[in-house]
C-alpha atoms as a PDB file:
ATOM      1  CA  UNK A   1    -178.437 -74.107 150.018  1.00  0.00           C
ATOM      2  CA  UNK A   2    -181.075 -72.076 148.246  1.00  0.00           C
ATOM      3  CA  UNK A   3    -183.559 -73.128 146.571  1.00  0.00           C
ATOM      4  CA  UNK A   4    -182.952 -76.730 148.786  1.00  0.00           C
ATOM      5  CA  UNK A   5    -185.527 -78.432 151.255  1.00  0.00           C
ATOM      6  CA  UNK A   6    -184.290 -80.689 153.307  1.00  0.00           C
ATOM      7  CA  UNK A   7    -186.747 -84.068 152.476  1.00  0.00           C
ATOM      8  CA  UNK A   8    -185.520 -87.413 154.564  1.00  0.00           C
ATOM      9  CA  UNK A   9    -182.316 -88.314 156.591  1.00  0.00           C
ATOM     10  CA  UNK A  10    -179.942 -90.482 155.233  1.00  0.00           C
ATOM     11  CA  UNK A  11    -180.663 -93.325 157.529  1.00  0.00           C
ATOM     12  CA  UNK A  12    -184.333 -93.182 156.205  1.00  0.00           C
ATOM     13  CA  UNK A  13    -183.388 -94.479 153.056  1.00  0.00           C
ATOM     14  CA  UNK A  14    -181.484 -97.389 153.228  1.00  0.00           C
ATOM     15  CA  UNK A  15    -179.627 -98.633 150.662  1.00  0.00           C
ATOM     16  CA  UNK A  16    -181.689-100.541 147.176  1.00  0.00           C
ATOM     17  CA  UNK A  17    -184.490 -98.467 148.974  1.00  0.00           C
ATOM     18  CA  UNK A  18    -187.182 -95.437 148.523  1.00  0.00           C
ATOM     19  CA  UNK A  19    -189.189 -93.551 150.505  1.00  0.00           C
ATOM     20  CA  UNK A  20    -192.320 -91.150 149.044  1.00  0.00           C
ATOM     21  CA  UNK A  21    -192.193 -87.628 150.644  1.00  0.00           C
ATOM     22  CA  UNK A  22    -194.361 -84.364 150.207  1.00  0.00           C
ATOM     23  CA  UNK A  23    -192.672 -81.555 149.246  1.00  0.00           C
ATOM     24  CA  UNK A  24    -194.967 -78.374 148.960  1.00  0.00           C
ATOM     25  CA  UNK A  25    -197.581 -79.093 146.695  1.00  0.00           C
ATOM     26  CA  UNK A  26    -194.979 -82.544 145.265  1.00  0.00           C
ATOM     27  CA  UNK A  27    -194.853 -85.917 145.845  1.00  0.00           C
ATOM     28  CA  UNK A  28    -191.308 -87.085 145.471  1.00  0.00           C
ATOM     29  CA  UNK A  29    -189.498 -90.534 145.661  1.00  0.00           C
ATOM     30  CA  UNK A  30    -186.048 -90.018 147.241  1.00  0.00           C
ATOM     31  CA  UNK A  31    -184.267 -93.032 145.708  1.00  0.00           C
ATOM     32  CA  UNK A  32    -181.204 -94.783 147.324  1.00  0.00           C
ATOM     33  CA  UNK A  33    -178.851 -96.626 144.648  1.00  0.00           C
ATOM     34  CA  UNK A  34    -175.107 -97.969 144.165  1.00  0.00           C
ATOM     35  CA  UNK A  35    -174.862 -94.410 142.618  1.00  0.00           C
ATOM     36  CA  UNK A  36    -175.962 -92.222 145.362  1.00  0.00           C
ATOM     37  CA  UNK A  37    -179.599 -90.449 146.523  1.00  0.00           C
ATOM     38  CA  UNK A  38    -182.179 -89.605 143.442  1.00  0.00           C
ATOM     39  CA  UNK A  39    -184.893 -87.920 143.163  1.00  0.00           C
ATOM     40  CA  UNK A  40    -187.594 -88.215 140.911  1.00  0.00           C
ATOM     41  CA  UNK A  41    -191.775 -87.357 140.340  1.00  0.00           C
ATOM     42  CA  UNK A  42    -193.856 -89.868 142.651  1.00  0.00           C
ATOM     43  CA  UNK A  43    -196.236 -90.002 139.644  1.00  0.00           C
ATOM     44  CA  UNK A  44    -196.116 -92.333 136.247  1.00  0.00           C
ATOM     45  CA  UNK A  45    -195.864 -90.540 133.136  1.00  0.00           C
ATOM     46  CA  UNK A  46    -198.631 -93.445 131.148  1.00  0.00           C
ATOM     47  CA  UNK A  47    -201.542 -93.202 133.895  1.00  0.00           C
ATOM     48  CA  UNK A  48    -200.468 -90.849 136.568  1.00  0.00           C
ATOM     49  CA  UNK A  49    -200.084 -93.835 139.059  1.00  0.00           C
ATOM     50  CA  UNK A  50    -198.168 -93.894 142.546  1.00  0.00           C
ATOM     51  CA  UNK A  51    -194.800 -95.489 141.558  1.00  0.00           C
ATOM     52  CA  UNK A  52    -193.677 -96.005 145.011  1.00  0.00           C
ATOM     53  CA  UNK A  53    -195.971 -98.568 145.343  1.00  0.00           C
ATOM     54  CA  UNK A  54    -193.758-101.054 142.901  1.00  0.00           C
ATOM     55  CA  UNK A  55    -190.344-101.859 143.097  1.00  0.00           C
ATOM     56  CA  UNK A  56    -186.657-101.123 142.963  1.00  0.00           C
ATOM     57  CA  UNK A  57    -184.766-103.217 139.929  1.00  0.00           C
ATOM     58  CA  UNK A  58    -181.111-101.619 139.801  1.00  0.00           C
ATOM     59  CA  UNK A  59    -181.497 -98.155 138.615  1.00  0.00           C
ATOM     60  CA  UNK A  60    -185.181 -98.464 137.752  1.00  0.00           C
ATOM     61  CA  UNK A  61    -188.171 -97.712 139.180  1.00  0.00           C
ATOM     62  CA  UNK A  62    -190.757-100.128 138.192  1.00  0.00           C
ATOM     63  CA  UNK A  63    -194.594 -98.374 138.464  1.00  0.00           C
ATOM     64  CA  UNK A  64    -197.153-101.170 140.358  1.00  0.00           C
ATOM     65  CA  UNK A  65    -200.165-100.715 137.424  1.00  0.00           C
ATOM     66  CA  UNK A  66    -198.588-101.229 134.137  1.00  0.00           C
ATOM     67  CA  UNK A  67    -194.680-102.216 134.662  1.00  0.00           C
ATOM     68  CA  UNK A  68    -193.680 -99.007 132.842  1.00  0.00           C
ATOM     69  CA  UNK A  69    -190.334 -98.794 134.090  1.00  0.00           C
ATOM     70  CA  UNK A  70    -187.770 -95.279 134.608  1.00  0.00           C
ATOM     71  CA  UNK A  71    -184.253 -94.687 135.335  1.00  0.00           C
ATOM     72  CA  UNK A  72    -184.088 -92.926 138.721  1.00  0.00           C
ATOM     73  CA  UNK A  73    -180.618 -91.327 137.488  1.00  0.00           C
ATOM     74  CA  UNK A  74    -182.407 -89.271 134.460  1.00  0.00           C
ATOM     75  CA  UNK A  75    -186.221 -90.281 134.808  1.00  0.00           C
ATOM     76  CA  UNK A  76    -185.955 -91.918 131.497  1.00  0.00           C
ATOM     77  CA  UNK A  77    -188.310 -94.308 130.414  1.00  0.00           C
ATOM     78  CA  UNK A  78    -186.910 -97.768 130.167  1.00  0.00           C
ATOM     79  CA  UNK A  79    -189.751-100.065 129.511  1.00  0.00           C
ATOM     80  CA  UNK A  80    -193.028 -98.988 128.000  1.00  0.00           C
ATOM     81  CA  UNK A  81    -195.953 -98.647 128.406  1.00  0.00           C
ATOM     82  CA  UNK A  82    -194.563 -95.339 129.396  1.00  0.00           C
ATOM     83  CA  UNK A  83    -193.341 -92.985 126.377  1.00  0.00           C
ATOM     84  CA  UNK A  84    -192.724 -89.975 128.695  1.00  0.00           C
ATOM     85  CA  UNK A  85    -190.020 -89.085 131.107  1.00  0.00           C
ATOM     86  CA  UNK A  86    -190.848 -88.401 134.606  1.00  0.00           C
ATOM     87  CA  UNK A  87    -189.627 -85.889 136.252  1.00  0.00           C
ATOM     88  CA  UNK A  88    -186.220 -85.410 138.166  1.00  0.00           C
ATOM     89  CA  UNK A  89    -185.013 -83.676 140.651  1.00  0.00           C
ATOM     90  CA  UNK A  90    -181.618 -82.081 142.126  1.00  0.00           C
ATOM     91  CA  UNK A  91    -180.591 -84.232 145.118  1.00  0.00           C
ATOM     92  CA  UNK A  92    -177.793 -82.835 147.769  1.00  0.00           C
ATOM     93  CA  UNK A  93    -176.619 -84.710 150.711  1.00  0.00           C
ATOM     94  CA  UNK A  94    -175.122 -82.188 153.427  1.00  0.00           C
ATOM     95  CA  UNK A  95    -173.782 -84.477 156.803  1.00  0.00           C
ATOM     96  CA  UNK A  96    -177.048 -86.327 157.256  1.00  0.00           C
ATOM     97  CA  UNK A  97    -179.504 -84.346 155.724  1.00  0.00           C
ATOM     98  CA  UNK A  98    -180.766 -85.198 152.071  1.00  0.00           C
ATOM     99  CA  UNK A  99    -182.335 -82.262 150.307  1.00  0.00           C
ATOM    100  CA  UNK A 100    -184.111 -81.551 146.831  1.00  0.00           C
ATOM    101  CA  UNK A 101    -184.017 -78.836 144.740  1.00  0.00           C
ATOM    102  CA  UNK A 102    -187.636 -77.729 143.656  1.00  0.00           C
ATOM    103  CA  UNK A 103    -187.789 -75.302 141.081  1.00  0.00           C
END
C-alpha cells in the first residue's frame, strides 16, 4: 500500500475507543466507531489542544479545553467553539494491521 504506514493493530483500538499515535512529524487519533477505523489530526482546530484527552460521543470527538466537538468520519466541526475542520486522514485495515495514508 503506498503511501500507507501501518499506525496501531486492530486489537489496540477497541471498539467506542481511540488511541493517539505519532506518525512522522503527526500526531494522529486512530478512532474506532460503529462505522469502522478513522483517522483524524490529534490537534483542535479553536486552540490547538490535544483532543485525545476528551471523549468519544458517537461519531464525535469531543476536545477536553473548550467542548468544541468534530465528526471523526469527515473532521467536521459539530459544536463550536471550533469554526474549522480538523484534519482527516485515509484509514485502511489489511488482516490486523490498521494503516494511514499521510500525504
Amino acid at each position: 500500500m503506498p503511501g500507507f504506514v501501518r499506525v496501531a493493530g486492530i486489537d489496540d483500538v477497541p471498539m467506542g475507543a481511540f488511541r493517539a499515535v505519532d506518525v512522522g512529524f503527526d500526531r494522529v487519533l486512530i478512532v474506532h466507531t460503529d462505522q469502522g477505523f478513522f483517522a483524524v489530526a490529534d490537534e483542535c482546530s479553536h486552540d490547538s489542544g490535544v483532543i485525545s484527552e476528551g471523549e468519544l460521543v458517537g461519531h464525535d470527538v469531543v476536545c477536553p479545553r473548550h467542548g468544541a466537538r468534530f465528526d471523526v468520519r469527515t473532521g467536521a466541526v459539530t459544536a463550536p467553539p471550533a469554526v474549522a475542520p480538523i484534519e482527516t486522514y485515509e484509514v485502511k485495515v489489511d488482516g490486523n494491521d490498521i494503516f494511514v495514508r499521510l500525504d
